[in-house]
N, C-alpha and C. Protein backbone atom coordinates (compact mmCIF):
# COMPACT_ATOMS: atom_id res chain seq x y z
N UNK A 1 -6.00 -15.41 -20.63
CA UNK A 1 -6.19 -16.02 -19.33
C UNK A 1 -5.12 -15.52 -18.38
N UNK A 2 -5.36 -14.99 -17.29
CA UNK A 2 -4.76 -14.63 -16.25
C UNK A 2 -4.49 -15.71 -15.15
N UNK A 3 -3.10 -15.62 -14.70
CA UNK A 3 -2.60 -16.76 -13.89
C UNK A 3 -3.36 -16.10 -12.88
N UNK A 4 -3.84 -17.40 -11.73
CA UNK A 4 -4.52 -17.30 -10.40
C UNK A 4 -3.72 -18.16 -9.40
N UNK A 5 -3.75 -17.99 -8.41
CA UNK A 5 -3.68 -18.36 -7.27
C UNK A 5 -4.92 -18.49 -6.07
N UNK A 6 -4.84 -19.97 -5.46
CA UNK A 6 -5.93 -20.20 -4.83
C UNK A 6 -5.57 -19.96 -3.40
N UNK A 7 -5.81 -19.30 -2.09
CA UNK A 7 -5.72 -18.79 -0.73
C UNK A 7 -7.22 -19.66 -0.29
N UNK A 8 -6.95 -20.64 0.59
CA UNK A 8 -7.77 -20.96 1.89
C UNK A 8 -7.72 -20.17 3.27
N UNK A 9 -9.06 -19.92 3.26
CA UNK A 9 -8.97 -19.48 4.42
C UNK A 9 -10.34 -19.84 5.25
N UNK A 10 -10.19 -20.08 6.24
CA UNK A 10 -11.44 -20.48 7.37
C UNK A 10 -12.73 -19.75 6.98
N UNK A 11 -12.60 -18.61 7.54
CA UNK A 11 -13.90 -17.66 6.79
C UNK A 11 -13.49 -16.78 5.29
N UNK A 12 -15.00 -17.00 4.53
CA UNK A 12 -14.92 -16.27 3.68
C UNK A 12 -14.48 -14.29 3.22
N UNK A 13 -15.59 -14.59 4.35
CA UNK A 13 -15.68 -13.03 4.44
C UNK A 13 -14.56 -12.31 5.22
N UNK A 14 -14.12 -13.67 6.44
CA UNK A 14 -12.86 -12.38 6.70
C UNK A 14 -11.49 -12.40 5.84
N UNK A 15 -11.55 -13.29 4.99
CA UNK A 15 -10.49 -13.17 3.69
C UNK A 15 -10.96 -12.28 3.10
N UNK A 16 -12.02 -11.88 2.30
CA UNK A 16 -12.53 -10.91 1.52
C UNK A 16 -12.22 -9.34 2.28
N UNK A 17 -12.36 -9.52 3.36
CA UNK A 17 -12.29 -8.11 3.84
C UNK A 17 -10.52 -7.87 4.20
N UNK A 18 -9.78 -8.51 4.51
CA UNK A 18 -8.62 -8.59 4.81
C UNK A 18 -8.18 -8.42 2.91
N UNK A 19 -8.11 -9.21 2.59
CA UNK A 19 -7.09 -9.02 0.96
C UNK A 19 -8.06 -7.24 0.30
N UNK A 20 -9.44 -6.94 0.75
CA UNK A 20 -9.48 -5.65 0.22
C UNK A 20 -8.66 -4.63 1.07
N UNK A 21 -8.23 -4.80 2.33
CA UNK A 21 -7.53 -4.02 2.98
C UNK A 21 -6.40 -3.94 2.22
N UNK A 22 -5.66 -4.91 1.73
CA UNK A 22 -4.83 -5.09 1.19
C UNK A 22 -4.71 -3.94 -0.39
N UNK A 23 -5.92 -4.25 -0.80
CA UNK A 23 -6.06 -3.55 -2.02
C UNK A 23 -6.06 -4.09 -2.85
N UNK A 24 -6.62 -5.15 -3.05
CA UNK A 24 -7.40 -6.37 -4.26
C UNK A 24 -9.00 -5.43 -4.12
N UNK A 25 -9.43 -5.82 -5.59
CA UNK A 25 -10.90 -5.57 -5.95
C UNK A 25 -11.76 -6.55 -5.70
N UNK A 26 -12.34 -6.56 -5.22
CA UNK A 26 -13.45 -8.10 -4.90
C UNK A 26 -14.55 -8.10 -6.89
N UNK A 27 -14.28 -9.08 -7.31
CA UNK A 27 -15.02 -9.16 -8.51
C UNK A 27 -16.12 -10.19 -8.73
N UNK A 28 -15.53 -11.27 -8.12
CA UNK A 28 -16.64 -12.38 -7.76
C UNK A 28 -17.18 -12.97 -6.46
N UNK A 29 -18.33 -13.38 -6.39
CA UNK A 29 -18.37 -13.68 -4.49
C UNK A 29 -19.57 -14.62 -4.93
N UNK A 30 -19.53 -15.66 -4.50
CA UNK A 30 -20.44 -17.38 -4.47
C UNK A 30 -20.10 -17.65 -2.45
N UNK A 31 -20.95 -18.34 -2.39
CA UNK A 31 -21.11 -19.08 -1.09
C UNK A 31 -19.80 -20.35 -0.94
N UNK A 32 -19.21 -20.63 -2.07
CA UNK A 32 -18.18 -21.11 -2.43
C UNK A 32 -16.53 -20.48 -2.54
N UNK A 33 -16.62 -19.52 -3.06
CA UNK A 33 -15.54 -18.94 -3.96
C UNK A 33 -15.48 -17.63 -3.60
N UNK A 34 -14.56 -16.64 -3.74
CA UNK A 34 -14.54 -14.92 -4.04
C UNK A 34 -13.46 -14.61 -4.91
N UNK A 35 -13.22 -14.01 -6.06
CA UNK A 35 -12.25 -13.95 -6.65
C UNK A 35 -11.85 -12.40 -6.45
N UNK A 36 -10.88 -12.30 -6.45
CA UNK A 36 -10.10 -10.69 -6.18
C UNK A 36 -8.94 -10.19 -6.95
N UNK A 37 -9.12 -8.87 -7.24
CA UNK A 37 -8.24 -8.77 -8.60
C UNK A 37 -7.22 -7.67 -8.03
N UNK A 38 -5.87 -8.13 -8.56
CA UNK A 38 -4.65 -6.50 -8.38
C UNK A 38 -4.82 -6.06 -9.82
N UNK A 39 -4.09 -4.45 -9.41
CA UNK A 39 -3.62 -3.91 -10.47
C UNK A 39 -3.04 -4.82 -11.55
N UNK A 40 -1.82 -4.99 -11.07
CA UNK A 40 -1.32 -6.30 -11.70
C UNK A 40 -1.02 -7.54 -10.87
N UNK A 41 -0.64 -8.85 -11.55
CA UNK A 41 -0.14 -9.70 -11.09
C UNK A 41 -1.48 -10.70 -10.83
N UNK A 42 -1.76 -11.88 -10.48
CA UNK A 42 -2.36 -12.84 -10.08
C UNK A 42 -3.90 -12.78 -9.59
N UNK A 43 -4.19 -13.39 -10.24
CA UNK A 43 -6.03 -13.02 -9.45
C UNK A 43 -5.97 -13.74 -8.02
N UNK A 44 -6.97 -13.71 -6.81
CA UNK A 44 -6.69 -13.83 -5.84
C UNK A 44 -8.16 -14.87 -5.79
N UNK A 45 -7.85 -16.07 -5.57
CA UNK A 45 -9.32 -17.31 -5.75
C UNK A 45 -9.06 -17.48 -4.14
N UNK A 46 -10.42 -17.12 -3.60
CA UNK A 46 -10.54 -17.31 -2.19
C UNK A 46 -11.60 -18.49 -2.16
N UNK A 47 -10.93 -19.83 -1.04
CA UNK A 47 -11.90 -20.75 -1.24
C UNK A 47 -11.72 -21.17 0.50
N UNK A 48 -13.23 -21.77 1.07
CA UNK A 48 -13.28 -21.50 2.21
C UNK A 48 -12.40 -23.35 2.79
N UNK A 49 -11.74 -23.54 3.85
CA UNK A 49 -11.01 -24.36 4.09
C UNK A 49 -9.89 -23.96 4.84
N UNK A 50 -9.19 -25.12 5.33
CA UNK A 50 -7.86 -24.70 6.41
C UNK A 50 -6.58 -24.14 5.46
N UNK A 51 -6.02 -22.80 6.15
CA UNK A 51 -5.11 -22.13 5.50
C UNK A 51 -4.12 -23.26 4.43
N UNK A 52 -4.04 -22.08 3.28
CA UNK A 52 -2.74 -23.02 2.70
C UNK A 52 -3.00 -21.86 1.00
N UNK A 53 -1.86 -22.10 0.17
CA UNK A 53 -1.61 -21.10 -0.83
C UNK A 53 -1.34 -21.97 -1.98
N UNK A 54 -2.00 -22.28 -3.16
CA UNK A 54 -1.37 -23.06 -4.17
C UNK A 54 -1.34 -22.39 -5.89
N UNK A 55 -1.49 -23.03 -6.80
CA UNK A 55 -1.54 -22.12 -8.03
C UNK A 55 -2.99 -22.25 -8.55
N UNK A 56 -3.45 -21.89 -9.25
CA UNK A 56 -4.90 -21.95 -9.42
C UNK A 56 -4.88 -21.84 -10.45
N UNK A 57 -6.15 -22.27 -11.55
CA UNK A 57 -6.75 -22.37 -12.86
C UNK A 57 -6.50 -21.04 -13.29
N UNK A 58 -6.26 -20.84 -14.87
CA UNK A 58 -6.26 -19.94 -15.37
C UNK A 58 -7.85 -19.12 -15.64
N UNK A 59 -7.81 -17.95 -15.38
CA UNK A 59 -9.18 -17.46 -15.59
C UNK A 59 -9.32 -15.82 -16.48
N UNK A 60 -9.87 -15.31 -17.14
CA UNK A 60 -10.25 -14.52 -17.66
C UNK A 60 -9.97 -12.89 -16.58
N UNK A 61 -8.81 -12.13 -17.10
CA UNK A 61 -8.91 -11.10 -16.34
C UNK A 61 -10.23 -10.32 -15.81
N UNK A 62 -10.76 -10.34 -15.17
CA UNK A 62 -12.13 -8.89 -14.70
C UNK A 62 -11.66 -7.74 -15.34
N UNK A 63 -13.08 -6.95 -15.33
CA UNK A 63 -13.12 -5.49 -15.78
C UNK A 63 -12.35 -4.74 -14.76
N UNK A 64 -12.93 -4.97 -13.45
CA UNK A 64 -12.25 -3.78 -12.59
C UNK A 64 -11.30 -4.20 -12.04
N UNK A 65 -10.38 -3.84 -11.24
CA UNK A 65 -8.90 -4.21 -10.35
C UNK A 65 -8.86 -3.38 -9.37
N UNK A 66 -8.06 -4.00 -8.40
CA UNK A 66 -7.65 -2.83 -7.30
C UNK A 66 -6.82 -2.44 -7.40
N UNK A 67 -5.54 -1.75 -6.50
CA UNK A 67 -4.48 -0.70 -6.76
C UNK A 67 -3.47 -1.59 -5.92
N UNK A 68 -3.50 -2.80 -5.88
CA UNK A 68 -2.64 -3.45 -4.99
C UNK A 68 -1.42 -4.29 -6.38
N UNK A 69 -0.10 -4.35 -6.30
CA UNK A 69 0.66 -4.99 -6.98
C UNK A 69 0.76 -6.25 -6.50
N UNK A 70 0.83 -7.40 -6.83
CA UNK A 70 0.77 -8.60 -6.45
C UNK A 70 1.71 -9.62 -7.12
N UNK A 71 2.72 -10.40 -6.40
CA UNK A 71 3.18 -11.33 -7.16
C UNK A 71 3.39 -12.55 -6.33
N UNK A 72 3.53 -13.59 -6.88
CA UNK A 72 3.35 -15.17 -6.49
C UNK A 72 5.14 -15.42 -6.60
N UNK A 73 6.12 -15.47 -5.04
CA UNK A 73 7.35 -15.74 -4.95
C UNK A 73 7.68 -16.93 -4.30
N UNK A 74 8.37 -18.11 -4.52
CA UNK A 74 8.49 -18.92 -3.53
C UNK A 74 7.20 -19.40 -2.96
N UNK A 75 6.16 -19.59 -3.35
CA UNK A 75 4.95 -20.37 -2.51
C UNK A 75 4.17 -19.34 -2.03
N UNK A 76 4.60 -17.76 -1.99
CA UNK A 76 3.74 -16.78 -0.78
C UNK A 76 3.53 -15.93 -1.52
N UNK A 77 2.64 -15.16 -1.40
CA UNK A 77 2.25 -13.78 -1.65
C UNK A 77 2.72 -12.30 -1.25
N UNK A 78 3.21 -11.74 -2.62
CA UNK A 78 4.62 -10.67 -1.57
C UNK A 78 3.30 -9.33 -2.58
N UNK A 79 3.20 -8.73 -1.76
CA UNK A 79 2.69 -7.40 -2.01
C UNK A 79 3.96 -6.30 -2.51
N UNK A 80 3.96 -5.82 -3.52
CA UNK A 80 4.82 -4.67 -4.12
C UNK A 80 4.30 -2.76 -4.04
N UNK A 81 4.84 -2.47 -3.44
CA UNK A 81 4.25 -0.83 -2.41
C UNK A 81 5.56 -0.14 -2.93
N UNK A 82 5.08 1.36 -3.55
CA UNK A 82 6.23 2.40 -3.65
C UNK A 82 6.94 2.85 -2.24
N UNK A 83 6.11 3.15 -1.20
CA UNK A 83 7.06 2.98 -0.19
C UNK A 83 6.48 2.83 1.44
N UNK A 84 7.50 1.62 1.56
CA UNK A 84 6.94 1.08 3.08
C UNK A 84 6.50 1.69 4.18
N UNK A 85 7.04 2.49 4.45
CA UNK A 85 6.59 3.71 5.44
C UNK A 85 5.09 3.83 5.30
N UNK A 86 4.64 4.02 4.25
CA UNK A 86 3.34 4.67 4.36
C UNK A 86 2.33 3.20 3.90
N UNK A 87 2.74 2.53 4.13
CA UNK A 87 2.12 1.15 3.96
C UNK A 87 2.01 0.41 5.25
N UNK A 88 3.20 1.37 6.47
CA UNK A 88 2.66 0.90 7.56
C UNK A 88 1.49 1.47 8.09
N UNK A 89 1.40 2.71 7.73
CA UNK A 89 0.33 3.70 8.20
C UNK A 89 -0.93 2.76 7.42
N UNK A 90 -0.98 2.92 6.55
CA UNK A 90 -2.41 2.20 6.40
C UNK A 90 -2.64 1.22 6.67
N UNK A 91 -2.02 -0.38 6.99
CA UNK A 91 -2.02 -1.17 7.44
C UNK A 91 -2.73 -0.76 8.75
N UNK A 92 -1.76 0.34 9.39
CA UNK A 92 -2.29 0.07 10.90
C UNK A 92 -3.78 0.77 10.90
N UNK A 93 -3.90 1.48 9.77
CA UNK A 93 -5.69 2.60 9.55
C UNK A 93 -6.50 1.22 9.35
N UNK A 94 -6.10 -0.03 9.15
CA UNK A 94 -7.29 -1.00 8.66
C UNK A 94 -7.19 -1.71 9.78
N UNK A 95 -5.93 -1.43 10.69
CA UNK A 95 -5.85 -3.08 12.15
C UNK A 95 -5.59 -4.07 11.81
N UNK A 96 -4.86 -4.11 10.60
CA UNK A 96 -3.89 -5.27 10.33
C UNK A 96 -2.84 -5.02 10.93
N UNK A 97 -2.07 -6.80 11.68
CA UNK A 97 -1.25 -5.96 12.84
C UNK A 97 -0.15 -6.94 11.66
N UNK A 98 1.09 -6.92 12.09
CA UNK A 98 2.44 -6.76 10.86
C UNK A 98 3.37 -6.82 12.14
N UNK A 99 4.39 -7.66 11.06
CA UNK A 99 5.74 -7.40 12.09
C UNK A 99 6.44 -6.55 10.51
N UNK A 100 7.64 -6.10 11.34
CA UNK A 100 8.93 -5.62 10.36
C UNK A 100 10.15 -6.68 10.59
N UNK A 101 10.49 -6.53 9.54
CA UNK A 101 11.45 -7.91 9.07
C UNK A 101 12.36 -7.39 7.78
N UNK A 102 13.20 -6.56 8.62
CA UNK A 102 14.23 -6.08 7.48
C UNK A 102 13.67 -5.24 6.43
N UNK A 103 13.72 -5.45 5.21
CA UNK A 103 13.36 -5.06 4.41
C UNK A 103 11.93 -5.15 4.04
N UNK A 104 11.19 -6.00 4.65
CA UNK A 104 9.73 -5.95 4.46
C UNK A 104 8.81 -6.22 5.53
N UNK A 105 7.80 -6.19 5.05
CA UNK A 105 6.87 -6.36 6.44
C UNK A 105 5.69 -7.28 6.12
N UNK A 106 5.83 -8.50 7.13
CA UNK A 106 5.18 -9.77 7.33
C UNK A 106 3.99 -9.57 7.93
N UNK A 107 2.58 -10.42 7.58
CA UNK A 107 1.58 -10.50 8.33
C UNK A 107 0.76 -11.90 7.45
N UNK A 108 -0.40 -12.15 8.06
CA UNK A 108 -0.86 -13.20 8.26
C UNK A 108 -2.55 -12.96 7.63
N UNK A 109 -2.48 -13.69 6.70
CA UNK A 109 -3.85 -13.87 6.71
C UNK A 109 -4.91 -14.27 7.39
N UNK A 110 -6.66 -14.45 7.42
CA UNK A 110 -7.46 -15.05 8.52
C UNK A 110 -7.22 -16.53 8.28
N UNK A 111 -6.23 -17.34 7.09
CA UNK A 111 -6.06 -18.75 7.28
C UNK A 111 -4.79 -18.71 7.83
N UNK A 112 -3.52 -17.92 8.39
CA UNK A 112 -2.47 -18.26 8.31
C UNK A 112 -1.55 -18.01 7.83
N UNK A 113 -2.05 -18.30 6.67
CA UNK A 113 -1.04 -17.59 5.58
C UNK A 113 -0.30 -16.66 5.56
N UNK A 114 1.00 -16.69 4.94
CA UNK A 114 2.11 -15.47 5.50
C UNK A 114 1.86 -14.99 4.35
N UNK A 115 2.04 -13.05 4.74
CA UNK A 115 1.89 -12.09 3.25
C UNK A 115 3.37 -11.52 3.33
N UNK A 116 3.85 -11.37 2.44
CA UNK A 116 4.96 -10.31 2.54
C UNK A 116 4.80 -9.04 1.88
N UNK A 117 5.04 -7.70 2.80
CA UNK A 117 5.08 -6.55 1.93
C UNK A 117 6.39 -5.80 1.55
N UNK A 118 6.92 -5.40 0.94
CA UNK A 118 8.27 -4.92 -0.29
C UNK A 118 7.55 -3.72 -0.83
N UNK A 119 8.63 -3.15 -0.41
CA UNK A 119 8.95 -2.01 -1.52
C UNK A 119 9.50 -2.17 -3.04
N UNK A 120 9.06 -1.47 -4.13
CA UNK A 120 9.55 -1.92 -5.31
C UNK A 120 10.81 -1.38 -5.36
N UNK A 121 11.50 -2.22 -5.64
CA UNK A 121 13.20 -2.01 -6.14
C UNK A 121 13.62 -0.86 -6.96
């Protein structure tokens, strides 16, 4: 069983399309639910409702994954990238807009939700 994390967000679909920008795999999708998978780290349980980030049921890894590193820090979701520079470039190729913040770079999900992106150490 793979630890999950549950993300509210207002619309479904623009969570789904925002966390694949990100680089989660979309594996499940209900009128309810979308589940989204990283390389490693946390499955991503998208459920429709006003922003907010909590821990979620354990669930069965998926076959496929995306290429996104993912880990659950302090309450938020910090994205792990070999190197930031070129994580701004694609960010900005998808129109996800981002601030810079020292060492990493902040943005917002369609609920709110703050993402953090990091370079791996």
């Amino acid at each position: 069983m793979s630890e999950s994390v549950v993300v509210y967000v207002p619309d479904l679909g623009q969570g789904v399309s925002f966390y694949q920008a990100l680089g989660l795999a979309l594996e499940e999708l209900s009128p309810k639910e979308a589940l989204l998978a990283p390389l490693e780290g946390p499955l991503v349980l998208l459920r429709p409702g006003p922003g907010g980030l909590e821990r979620g049921p354990g669930r069965p890894r998926p076959e496929g994954q995306g290429f996104a590193r993912l880990r659950w820090e302090e309450g938020r979701l910090v994205f792990r990238v070999d190197h930031l520079a070129h994580e701004k470039l694609r960010l900005a190729k998808y129109g996800l807009a981002f601030r810079e913040a020292g060492d990493h770079l902040l943005l917002f999900d369609p609920g709110e939700n703050p993402i953090l992106v990091r370079e791996e150490p």
